[in-house]
Protein backbone atom coordinates (compact mmCIF):
# COMPACT_ATOMS: atom_id res chain seq x y z
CA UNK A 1 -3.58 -18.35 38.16
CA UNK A 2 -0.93 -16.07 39.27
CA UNK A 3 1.88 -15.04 37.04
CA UNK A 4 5.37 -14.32 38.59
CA UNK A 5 6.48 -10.83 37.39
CA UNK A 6 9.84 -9.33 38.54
CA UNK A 7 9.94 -7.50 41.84
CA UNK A 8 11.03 -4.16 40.66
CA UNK A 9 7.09 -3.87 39.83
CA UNK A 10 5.94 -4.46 43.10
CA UNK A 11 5.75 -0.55 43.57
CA UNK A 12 4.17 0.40 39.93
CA UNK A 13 1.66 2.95 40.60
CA UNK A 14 -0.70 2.60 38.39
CA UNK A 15 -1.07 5.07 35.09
CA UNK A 16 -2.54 8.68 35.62
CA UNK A 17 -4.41 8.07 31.86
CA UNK A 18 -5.83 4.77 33.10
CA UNK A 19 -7.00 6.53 35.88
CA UNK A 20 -8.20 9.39 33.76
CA UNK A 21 -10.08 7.11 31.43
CA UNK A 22 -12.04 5.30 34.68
CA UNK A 23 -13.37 8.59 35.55
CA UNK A 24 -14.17 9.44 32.15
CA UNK A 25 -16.74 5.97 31.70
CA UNK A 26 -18.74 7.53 34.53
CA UNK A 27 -22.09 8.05 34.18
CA UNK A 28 -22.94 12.28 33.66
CA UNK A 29 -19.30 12.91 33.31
CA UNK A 30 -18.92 15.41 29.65
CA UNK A 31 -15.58 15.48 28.32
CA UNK A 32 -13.86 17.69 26.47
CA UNK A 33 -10.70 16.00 26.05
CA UNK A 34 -9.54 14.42 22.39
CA UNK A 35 -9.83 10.78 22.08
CA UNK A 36 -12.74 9.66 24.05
CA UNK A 37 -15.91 10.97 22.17
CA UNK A 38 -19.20 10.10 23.52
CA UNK A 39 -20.13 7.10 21.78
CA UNK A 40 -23.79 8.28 21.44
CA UNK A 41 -22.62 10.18 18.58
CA UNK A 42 -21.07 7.39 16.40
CA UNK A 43 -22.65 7.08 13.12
CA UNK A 44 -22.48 3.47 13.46
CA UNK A 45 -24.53 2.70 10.10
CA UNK A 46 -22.49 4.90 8.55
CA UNK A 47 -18.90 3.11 10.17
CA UNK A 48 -20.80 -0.38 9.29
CA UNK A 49 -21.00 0.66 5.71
CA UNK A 50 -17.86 2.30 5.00
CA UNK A 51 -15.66 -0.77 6.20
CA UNK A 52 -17.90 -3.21 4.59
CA UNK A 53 -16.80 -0.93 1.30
CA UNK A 54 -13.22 -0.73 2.21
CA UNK A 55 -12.84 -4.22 3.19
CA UNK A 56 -14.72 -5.44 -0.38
CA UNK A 57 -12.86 -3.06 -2.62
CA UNK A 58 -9.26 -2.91 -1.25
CA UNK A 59 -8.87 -4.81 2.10
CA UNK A 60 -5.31 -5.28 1.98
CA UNK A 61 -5.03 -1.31 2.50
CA UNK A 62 -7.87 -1.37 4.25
CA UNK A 63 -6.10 -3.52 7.14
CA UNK A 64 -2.72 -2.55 7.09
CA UNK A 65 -1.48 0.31 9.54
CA UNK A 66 1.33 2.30 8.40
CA UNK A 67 2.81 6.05 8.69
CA UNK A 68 1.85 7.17 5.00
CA UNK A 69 -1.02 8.93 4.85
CA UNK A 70 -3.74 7.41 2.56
CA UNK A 71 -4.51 7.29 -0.81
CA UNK A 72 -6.38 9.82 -2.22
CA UNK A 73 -9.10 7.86 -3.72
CA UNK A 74 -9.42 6.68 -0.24
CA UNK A 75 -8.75 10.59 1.56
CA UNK A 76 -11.39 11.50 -1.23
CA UNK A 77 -13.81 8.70 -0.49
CA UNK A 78 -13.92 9.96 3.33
CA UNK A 79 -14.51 13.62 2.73
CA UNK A 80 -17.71 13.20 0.37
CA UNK A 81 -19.13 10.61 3.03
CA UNK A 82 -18.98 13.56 5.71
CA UNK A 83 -19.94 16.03 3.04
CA UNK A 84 -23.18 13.80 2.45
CA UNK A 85 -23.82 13.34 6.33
CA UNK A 86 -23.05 16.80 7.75
């Protein structure tokens, strides 16, 4: 199904990030830019666990996205779990 979108975006090129970001999933490409780390390196156990903890103990906060930082049981919560793991 094709959607009707206004003509003015007929000539949309097409983002220079999104482009970026195809590159970037490419097999044997390293980068060193923020906000695409190599997902080999996710401590996925350790991601599994912490939200399973934040969701049980205080998932309201746990969900909600604002521009406060976090609490500092929470801030303090984080650091000893890298302390543990580093």
């Amino acid at each position: 199904m094709s959607l009707p979108f206004a003509s003015r975006l007929d000539n949309v090129e097409t983002s220079a990030i999104r482009e970026l970001f195809k590159l970037l999933g490419k097999p044997g490409i390293i980068s060193f830019a923020g906000g695409f780390p190599d997902s080999a390196m996710f401590d996925v156990e350790g991601l599994r666990e912490a939200s399973q903890k934040a969701l049980a103990e205080e998932p309201g906060a746990a969900l909600q996205y604002c521009a406060r930082s976090s609490p500092l049981s929470s801030r303090a919560r984080a650091c000893r779990a890298w302390s543990r793991n580093s």
